[in-house]
Protein backbone atom coordinates (compact mmCIF):
# COMPACT_ATOMS: atom_id res chain seq x y z
CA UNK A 1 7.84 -21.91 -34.75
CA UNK A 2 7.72 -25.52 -33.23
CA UNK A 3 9.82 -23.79 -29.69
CA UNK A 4 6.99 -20.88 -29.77
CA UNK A 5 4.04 -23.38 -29.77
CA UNK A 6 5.47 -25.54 -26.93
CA UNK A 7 5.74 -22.20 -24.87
CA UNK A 8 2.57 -20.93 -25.85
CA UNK A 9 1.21 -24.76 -24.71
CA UNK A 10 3.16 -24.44 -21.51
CA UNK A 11 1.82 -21.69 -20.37
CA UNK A 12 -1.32 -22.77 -21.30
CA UNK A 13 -0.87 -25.75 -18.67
CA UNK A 14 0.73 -24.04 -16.43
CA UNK A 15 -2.57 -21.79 -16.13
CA UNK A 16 -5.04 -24.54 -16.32
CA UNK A 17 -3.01 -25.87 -13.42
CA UNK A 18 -3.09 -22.91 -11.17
CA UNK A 19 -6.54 -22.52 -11.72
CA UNK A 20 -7.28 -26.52 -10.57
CA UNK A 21 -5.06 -25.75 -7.46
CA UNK A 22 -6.68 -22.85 -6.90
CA UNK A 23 -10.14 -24.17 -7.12
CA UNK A 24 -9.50 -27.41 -4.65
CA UNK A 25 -7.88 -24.74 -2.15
CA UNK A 26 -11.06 -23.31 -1.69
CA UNK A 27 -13.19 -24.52 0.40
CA UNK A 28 -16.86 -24.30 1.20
CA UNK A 29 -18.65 -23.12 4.24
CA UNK A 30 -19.69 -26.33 5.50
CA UNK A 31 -16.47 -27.68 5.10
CA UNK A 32 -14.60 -24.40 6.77
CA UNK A 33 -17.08 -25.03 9.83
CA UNK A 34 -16.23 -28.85 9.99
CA UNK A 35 -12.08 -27.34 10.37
CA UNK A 36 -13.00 -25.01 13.24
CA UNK A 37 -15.13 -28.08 14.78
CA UNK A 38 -12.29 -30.38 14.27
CA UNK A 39 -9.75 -27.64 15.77
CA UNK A 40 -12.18 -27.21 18.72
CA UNK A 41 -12.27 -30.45 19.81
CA UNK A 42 -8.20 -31.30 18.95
CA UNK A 43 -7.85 -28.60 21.61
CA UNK A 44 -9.78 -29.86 24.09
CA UNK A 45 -7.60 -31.95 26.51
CA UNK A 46 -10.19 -34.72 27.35
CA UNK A 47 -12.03 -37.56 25.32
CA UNK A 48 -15.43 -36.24 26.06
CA UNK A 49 -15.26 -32.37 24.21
CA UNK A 50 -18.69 -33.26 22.44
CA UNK A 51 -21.43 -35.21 23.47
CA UNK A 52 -21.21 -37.21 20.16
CA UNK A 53 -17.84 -38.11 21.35
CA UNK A 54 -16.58 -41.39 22.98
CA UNK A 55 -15.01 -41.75 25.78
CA UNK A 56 -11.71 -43.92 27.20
CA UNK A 57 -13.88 -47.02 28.16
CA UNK A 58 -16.20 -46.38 24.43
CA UNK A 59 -19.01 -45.11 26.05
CA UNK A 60 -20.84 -42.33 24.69
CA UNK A 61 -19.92 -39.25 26.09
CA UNK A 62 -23.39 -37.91 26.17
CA UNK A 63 -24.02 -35.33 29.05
CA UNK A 64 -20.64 -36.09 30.48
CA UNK A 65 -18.97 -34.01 27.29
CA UNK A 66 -17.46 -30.72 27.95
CA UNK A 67 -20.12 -28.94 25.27
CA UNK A 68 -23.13 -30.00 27.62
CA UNK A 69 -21.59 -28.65 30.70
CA UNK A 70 -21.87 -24.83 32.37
CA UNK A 71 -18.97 -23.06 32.57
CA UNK A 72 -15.48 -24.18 31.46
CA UNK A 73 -14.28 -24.98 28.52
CA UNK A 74 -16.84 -24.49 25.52
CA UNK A 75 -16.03 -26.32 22.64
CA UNK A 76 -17.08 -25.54 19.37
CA UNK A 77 -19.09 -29.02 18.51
CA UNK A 78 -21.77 -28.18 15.85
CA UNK A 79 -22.04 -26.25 12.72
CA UNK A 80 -24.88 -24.28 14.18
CA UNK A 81 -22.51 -22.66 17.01
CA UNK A 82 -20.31 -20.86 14.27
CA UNK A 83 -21.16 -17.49 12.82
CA UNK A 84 -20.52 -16.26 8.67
CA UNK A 85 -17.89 -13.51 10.86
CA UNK A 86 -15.63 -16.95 12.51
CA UNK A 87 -16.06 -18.64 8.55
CA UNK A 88 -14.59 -15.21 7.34
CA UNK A 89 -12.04 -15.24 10.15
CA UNK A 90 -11.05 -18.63 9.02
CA UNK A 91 -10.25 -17.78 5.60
CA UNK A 92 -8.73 -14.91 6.15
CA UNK A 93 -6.88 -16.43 8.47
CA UNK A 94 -6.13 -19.67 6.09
């Protein structure tokens, strides 16, 4: 009887476990659209992707950034930029 009970409080754990996992793995929109942000500008092969970004000497980036310039590259740099079909994307893809 004692054997049964700790298996039946195993699996118990073991449940309310996978659930708690489960729950932090998922993440919310804002914070799916601060990844692809964050992946945008990793990509980017300069200091100045975003104009809220600082560049080698610690100015501000400003109008000099990447985002603020025609043609190019086009970083993703605000939350604004990214559709509900790229969050979908990214979880899919995630």
């Amino acid at each position: 009887m004692r054997s049964f009970t700790a298996i039946i409080i195993g699996i118990c754990a073991l449940a309310a476990t996978a659930s708690v996992t489960e729950a932090r793995s998922r993440l919310s929109d804002a914070q799916i659209r601060q990844q692809i942000i964050s992946a945008s500008i990793a990509s980017y092969p300069g200091s100045c992707a975003c104009p809220y970004n600082s560049a080698r000497n610690g100015s501000s980036c400003g109008r000099r950034s990447a985002w603020s310039r025609a043609g190019g590259a086009a970083p993703i740099c605000y939350p604004e930029e990214i559709s509900r079909a790229q969050v979908e994307a990214w979880q899919r893809s995630h």
